[in-house]
Protein backbone atom coordinates (compact mmCIF):
# COMPACT_ATOMS: atom_id res chain seq x y z
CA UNK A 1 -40.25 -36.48 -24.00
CA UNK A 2 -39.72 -36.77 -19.86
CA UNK A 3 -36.30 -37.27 -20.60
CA UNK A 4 -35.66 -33.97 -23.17
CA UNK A 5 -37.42 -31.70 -20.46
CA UNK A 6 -35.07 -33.16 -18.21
CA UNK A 7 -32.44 -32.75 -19.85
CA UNK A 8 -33.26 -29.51 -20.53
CA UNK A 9 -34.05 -28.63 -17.09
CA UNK A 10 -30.68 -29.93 -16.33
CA UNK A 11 -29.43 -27.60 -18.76
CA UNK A 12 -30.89 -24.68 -17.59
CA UNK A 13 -29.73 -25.21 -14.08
CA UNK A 14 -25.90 -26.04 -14.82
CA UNK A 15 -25.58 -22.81 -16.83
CA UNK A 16 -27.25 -20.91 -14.11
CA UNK A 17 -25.11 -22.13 -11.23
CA UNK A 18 -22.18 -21.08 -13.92
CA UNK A 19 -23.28 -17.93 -14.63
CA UNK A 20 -23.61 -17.58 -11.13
CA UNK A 21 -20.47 -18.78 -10.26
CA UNK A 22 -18.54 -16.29 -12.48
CA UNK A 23 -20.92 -13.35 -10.96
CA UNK A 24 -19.28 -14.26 -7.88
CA UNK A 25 -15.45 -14.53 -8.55
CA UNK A 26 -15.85 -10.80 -10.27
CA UNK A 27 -17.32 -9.52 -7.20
CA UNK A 28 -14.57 -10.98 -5.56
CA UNK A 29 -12.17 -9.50 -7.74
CA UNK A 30 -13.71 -6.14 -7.41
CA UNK A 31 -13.52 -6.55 -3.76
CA UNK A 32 -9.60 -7.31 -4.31
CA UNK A 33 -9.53 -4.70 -6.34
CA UNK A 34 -11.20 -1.96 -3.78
CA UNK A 35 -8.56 -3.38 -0.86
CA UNK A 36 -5.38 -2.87 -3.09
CA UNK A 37 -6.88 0.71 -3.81
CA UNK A 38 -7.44 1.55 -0.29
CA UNK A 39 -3.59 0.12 0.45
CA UNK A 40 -2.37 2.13 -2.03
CA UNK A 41 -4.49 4.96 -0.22
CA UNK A 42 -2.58 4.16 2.96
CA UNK A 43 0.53 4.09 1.38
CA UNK A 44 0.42 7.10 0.09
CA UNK A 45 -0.94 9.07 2.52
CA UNK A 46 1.75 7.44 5.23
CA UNK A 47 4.73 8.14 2.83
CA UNK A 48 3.47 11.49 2.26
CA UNK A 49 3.12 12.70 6.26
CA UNK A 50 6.63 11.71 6.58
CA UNK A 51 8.01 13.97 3.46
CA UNK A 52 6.02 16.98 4.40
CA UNK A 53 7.34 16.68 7.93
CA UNK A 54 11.04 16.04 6.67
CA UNK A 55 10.20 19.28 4.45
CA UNK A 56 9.04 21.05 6.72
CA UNK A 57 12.23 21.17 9.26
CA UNK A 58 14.85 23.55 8.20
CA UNK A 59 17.36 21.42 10.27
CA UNK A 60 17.26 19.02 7.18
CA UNK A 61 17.44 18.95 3.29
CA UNK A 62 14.66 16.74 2.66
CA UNK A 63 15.08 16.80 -1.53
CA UNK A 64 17.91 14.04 -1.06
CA UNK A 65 15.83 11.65 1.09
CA UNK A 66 13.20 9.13 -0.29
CA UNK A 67 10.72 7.98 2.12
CA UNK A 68 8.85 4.60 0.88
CA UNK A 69 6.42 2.55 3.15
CA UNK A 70 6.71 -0.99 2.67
CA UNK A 71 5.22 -4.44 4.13
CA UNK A 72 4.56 -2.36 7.26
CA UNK A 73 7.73 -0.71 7.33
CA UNK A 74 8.97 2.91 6.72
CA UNK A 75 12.59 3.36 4.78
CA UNK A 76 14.80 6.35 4.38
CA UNK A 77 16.84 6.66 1.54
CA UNK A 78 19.40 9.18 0.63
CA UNK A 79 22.04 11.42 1.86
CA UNK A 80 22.16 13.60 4.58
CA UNK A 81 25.51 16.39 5.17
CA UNK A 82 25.66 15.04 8.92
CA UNK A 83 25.31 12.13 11.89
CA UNK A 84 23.01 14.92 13.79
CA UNK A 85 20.72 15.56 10.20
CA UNK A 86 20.54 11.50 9.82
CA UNK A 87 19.40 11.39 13.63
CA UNK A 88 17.09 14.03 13.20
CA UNK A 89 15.29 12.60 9.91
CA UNK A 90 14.63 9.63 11.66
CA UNK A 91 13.19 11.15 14.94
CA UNK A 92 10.86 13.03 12.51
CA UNK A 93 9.65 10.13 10.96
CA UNK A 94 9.27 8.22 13.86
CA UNK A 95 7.10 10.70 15.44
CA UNK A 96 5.24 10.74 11.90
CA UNK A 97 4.65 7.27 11.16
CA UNK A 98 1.72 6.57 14.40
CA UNK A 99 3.82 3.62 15.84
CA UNK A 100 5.10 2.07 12.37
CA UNK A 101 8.39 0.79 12.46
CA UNK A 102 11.30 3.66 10.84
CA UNK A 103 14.15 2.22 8.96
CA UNK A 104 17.21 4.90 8.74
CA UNK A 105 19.36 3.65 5.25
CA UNK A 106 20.12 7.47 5.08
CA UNK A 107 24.15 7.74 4.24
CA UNK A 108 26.20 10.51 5.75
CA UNK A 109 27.81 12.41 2.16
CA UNK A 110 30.54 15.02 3.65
């Protein structure tokens, strides 16, 4: 009978400590869940800065450029009619992007 209870007791405790164990790896997944959110937050909200300052200078036709913000790093894509418009897309972002790194892919189409 000692041995039954014990067993059960054993029992009881291993699917406890399992139950427990999967209570914490979803938590953990929620938690990895919440930072990719709040990445995606930052992403967003840096790529979007740089377009509405890119739209917002008449000096340059914004609608051809992509701006993307990636692994710490913000890109310009797209066409521009001129050196001085490429130049001038790039200053904007710089002074947009609070210290992130500006990479100018932006192609001169005459």
């Amino acid at each position: 009978m000692k041995s039954t209870l014990l067993q059960a007791a054993v029992t009881a405790v291993a699917k406890t400590l399992l139950l427990l164990s999967f209570m914490l790896i979803i938590a953990g997944c929620g938690s990895v869940t919440r930072e990719i959110e709040q990445t995606s937050a930052d992403t967003a909200s840096i790529e979007v800065s740089v377009k509405q300052a890119l739209i917002s200078d008449v000096n340059i036709d914004a609608a051809a450029i992509a701006v993307s913000y990636t692994e710490g790093t913000i890109v310009l894509r797209g066409f521009v009619g001129s050196e001085d418009e490429k130049q001038q897309a790039e200053d904007l972002a710089k002074s947009n992007a609070n210290e992130i790194p500006v990479v100018n892919n932006l192609r001169v189409q005459r």
